[in-house]
PDB file of N, CA and C in Angstrom:
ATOM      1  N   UNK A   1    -187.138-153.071-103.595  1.00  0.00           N
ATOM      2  CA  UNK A   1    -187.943-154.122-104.177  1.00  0.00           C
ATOM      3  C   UNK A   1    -188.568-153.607-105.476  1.00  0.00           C
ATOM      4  N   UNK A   2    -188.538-154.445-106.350  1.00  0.00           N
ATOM      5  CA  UNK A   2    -189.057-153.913-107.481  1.00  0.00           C
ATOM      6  C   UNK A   2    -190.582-155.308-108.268  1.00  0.00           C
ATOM      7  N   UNK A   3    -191.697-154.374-108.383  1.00  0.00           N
ATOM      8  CA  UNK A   3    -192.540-155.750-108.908  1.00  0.00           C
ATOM      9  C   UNK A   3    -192.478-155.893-110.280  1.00  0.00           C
ATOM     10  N   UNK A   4    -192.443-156.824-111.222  1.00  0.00           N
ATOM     11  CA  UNK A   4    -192.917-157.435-112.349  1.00  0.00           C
ATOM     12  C   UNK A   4    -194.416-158.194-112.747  1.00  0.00           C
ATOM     13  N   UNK A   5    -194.903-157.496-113.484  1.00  0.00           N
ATOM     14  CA  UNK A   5    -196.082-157.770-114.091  1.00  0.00           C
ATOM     15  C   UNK A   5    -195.868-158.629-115.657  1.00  0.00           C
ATOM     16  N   UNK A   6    -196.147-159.165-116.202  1.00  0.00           N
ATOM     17  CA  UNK A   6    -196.256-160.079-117.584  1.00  0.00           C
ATOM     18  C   UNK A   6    -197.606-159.379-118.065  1.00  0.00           C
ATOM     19  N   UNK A   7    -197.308-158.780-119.318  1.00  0.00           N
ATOM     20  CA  UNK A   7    -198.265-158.057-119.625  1.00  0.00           C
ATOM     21  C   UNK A   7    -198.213-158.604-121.081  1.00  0.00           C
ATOM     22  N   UNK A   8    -197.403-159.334-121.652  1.00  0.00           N
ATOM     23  CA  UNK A   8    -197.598-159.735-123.217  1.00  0.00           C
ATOM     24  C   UNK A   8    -197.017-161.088-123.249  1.00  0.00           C
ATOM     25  N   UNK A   9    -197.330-161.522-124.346  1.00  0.00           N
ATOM     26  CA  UNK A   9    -197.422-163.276-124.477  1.00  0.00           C
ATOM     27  C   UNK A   9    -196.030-163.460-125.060  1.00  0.00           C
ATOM     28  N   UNK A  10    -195.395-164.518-124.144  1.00  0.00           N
ATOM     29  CA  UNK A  10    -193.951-164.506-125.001  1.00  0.00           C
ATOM     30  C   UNK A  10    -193.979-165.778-125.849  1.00  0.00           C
ATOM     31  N   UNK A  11    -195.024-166.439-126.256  1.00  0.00           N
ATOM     32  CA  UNK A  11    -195.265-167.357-126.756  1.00  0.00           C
ATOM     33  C   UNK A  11    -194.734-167.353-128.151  1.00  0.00           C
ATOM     34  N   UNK A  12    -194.261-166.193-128.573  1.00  0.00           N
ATOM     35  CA  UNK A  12    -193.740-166.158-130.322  1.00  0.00           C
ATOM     36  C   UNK A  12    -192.359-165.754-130.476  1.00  0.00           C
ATOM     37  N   UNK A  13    -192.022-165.898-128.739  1.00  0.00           N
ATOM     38  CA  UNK A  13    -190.678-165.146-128.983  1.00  0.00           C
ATOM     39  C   UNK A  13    -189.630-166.361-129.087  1.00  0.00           C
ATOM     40  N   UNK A  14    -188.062-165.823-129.059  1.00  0.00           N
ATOM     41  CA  UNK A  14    -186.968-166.783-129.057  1.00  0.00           C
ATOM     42  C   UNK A  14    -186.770-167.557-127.626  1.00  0.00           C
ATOM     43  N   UNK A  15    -186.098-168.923-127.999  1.00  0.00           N
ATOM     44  CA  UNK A  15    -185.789-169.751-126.802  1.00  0.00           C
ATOM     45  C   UNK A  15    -185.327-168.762-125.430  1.00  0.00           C
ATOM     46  N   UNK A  16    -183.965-167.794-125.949  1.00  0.00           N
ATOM     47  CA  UNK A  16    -183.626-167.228-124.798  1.00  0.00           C
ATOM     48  C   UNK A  16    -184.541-166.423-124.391  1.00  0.00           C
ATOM     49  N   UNK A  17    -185.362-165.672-124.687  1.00  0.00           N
ATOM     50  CA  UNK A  17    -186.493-164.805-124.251  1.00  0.00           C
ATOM     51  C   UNK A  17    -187.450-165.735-123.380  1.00  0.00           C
ATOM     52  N   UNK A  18    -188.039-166.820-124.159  1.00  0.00           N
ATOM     53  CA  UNK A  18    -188.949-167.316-123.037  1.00  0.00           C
ATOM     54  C   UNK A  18    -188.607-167.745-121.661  1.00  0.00           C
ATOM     55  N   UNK A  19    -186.808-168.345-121.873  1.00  0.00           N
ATOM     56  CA  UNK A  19    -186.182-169.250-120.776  1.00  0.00           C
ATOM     57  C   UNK A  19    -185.867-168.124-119.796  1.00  0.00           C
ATOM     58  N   UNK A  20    -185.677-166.404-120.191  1.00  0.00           N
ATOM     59  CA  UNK A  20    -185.580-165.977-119.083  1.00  0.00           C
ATOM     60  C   UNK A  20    -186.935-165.282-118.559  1.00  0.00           C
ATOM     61  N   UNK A  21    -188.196-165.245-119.251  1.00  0.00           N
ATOM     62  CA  UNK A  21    -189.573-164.749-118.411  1.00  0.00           C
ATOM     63  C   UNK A  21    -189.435-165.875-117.644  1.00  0.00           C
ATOM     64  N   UNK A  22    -189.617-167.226-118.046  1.00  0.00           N
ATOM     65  CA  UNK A  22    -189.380-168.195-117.069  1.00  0.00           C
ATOM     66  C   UNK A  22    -189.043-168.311-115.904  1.00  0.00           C
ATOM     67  N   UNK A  23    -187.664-167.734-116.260  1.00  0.00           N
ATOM     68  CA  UNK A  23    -186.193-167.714-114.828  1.00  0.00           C
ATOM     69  C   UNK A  23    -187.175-166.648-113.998  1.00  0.00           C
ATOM     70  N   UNK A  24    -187.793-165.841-114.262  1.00  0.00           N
ATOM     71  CA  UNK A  24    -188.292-164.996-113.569  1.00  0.00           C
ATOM     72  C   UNK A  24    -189.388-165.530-112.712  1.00  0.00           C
ATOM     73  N   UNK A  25    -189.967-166.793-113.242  1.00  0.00           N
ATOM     74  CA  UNK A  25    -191.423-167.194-112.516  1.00  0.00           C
ATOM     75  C   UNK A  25    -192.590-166.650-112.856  1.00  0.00           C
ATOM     76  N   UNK A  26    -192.494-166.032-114.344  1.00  0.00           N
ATOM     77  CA  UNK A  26    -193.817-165.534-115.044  1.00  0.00           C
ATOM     78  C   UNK A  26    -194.463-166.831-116.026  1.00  0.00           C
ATOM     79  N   UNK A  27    -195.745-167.279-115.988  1.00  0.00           N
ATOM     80  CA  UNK A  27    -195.902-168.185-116.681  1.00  0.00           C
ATOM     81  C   UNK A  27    -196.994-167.394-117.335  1.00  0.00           C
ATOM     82  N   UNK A  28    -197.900-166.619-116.901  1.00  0.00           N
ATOM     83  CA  UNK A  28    -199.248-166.382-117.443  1.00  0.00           C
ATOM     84  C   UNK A  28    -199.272-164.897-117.409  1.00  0.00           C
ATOM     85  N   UNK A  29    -200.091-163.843-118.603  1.00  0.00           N
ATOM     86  CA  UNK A  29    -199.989-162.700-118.272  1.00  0.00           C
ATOM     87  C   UNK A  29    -201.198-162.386-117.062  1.00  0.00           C
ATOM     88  N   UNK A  30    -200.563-161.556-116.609  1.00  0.00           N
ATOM     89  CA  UNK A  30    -201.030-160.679-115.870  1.00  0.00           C
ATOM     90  C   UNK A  30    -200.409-161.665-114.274  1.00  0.00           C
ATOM     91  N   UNK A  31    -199.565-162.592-114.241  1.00  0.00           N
ATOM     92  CA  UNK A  31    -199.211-162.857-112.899  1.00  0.00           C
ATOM     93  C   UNK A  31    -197.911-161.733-112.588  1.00  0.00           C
ATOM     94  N   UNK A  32    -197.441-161.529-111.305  1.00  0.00           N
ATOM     95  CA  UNK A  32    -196.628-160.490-110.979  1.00  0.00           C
ATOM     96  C   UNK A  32    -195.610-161.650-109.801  1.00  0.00           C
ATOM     97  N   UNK A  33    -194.574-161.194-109.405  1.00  0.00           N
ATOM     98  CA  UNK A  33    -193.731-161.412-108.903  1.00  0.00           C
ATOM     99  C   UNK A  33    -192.760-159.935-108.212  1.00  0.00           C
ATOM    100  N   UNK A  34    -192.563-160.166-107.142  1.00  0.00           N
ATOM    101  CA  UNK A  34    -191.692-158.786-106.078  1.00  0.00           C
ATOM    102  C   UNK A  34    -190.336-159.455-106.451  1.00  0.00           C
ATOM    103  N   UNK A  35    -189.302-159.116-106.908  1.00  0.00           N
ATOM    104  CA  UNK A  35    -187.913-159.210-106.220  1.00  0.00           C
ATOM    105  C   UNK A  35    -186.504-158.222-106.213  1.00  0.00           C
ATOM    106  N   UNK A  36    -185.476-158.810-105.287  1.00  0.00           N
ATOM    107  CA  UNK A  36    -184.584-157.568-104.846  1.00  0.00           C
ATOM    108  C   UNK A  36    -183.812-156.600-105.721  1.00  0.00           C
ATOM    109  N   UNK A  37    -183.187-155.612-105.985  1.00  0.00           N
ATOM    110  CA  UNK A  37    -182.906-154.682-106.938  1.00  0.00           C
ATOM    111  C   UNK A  37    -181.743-155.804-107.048  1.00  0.00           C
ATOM    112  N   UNK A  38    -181.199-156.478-107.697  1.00  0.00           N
ATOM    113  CA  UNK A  38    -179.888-157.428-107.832  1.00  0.00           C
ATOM    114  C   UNK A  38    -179.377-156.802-109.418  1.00  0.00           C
ATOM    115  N   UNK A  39    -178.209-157.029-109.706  1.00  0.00           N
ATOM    116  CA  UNK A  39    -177.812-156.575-111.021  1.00  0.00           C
ATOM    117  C   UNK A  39    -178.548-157.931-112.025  1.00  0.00           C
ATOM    118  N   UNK A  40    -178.515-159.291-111.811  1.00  0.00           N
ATOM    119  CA  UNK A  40    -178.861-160.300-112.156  1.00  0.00           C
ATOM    120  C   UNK A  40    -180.254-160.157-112.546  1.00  0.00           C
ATOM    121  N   UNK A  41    -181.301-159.589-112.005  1.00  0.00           N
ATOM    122  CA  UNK A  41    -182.400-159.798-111.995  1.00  0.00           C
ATOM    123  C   UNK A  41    -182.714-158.688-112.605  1.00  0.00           C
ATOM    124  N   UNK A  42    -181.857-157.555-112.886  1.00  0.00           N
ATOM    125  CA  UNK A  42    -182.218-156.333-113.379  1.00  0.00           C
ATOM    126  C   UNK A  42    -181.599-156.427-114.796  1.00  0.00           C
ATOM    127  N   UNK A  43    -180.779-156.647-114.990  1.00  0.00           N
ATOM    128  CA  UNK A  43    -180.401-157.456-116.325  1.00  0.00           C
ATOM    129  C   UNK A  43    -181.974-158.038-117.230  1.00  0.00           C
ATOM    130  N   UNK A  44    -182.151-159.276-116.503  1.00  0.00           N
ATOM    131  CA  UNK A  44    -182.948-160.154-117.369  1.00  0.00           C
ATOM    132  C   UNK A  44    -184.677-159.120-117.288  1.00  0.00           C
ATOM    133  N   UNK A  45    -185.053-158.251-116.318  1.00  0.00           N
ATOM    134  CA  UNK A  45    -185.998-157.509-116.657  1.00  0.00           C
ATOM    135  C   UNK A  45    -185.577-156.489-117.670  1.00  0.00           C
ATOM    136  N   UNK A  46    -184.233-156.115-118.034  1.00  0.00           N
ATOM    137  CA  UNK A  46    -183.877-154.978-119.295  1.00  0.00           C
ATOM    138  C   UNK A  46    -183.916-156.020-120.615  1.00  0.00           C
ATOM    139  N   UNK A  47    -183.997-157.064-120.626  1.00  0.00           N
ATOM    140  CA  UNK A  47    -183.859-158.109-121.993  1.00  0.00           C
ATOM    141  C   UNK A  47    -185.003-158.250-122.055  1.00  0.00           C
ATOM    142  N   UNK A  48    -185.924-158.527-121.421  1.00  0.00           N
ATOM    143  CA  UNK A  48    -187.660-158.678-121.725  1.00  0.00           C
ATOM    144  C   UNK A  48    -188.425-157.837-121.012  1.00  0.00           C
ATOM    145  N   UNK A  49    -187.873-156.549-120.938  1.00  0.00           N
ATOM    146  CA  UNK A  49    -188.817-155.520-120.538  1.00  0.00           C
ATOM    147  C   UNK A  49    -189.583-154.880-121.588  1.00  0.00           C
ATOM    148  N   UNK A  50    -189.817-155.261-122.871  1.00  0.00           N
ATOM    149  CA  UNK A  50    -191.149-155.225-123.451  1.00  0.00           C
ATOM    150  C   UNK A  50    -192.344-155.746-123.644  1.00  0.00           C
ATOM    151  N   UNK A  51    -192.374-157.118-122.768  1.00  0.00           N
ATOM    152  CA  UNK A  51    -193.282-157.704-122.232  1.00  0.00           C
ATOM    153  C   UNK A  51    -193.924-157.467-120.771  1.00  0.00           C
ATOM    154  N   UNK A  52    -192.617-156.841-120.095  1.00  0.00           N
ATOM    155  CA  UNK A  52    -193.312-156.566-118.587  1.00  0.00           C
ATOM    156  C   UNK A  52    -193.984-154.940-118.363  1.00  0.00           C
ATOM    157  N   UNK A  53    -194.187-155.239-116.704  1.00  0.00           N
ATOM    158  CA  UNK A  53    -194.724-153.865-116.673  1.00  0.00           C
ATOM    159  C   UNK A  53    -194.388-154.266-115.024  1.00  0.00           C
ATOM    160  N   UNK A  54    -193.299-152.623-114.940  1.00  0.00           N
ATOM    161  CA  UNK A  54    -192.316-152.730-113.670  1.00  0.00           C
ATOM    162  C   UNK A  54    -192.636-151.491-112.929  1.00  0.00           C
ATOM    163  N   UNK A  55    -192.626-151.759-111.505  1.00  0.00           N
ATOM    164  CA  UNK A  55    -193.281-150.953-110.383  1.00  0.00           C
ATOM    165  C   UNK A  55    -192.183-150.761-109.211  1.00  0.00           C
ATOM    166  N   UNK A  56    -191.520-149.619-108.880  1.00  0.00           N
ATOM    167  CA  UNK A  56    -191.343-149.810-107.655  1.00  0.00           C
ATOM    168  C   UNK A  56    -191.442-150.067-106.423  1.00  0.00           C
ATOM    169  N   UNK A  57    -191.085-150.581-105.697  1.00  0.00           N
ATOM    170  CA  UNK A  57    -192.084-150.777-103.971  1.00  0.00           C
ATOM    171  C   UNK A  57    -191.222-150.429-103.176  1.00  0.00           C
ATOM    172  N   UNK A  58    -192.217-149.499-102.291  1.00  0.00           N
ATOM    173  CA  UNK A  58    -190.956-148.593-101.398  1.00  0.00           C
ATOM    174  C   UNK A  58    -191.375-149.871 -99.947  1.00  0.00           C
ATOM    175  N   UNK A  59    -190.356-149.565 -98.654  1.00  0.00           N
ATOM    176  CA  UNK A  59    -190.476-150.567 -97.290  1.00  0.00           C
ATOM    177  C   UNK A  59    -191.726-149.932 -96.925  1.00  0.00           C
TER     178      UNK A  59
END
């Protein structure tokens, strides 16, 4: 499991940047979201991982 934090405003960025913090379920900074190590989801946290702030979570 890996968490996502929104730590910067994507409010100035490009369409595809916002549409995938989005896809993620980040609307506001500082909300967080848990999900599974997937290649899909690890992808779109490496395209806007200068806005997040990523944590591992062990079981």
């Amino acid at each position: 499991m890996i968490k996502v934090t929104l730590i910067k405003s994507f409010s100035n960025e490009t369409k595809t940047v916002k549409a995938t913090v989005e896809a993620l379920g980040l609307r506001k900074i500082g909300q967080s979201k848990t999900f599974e190590e997937t290649p899909a989801v690890l992808g779109q946290i490496k395209k806007v991982g200068y806005l997040l702030k990523t944590e591992k979570e062990g079981k």
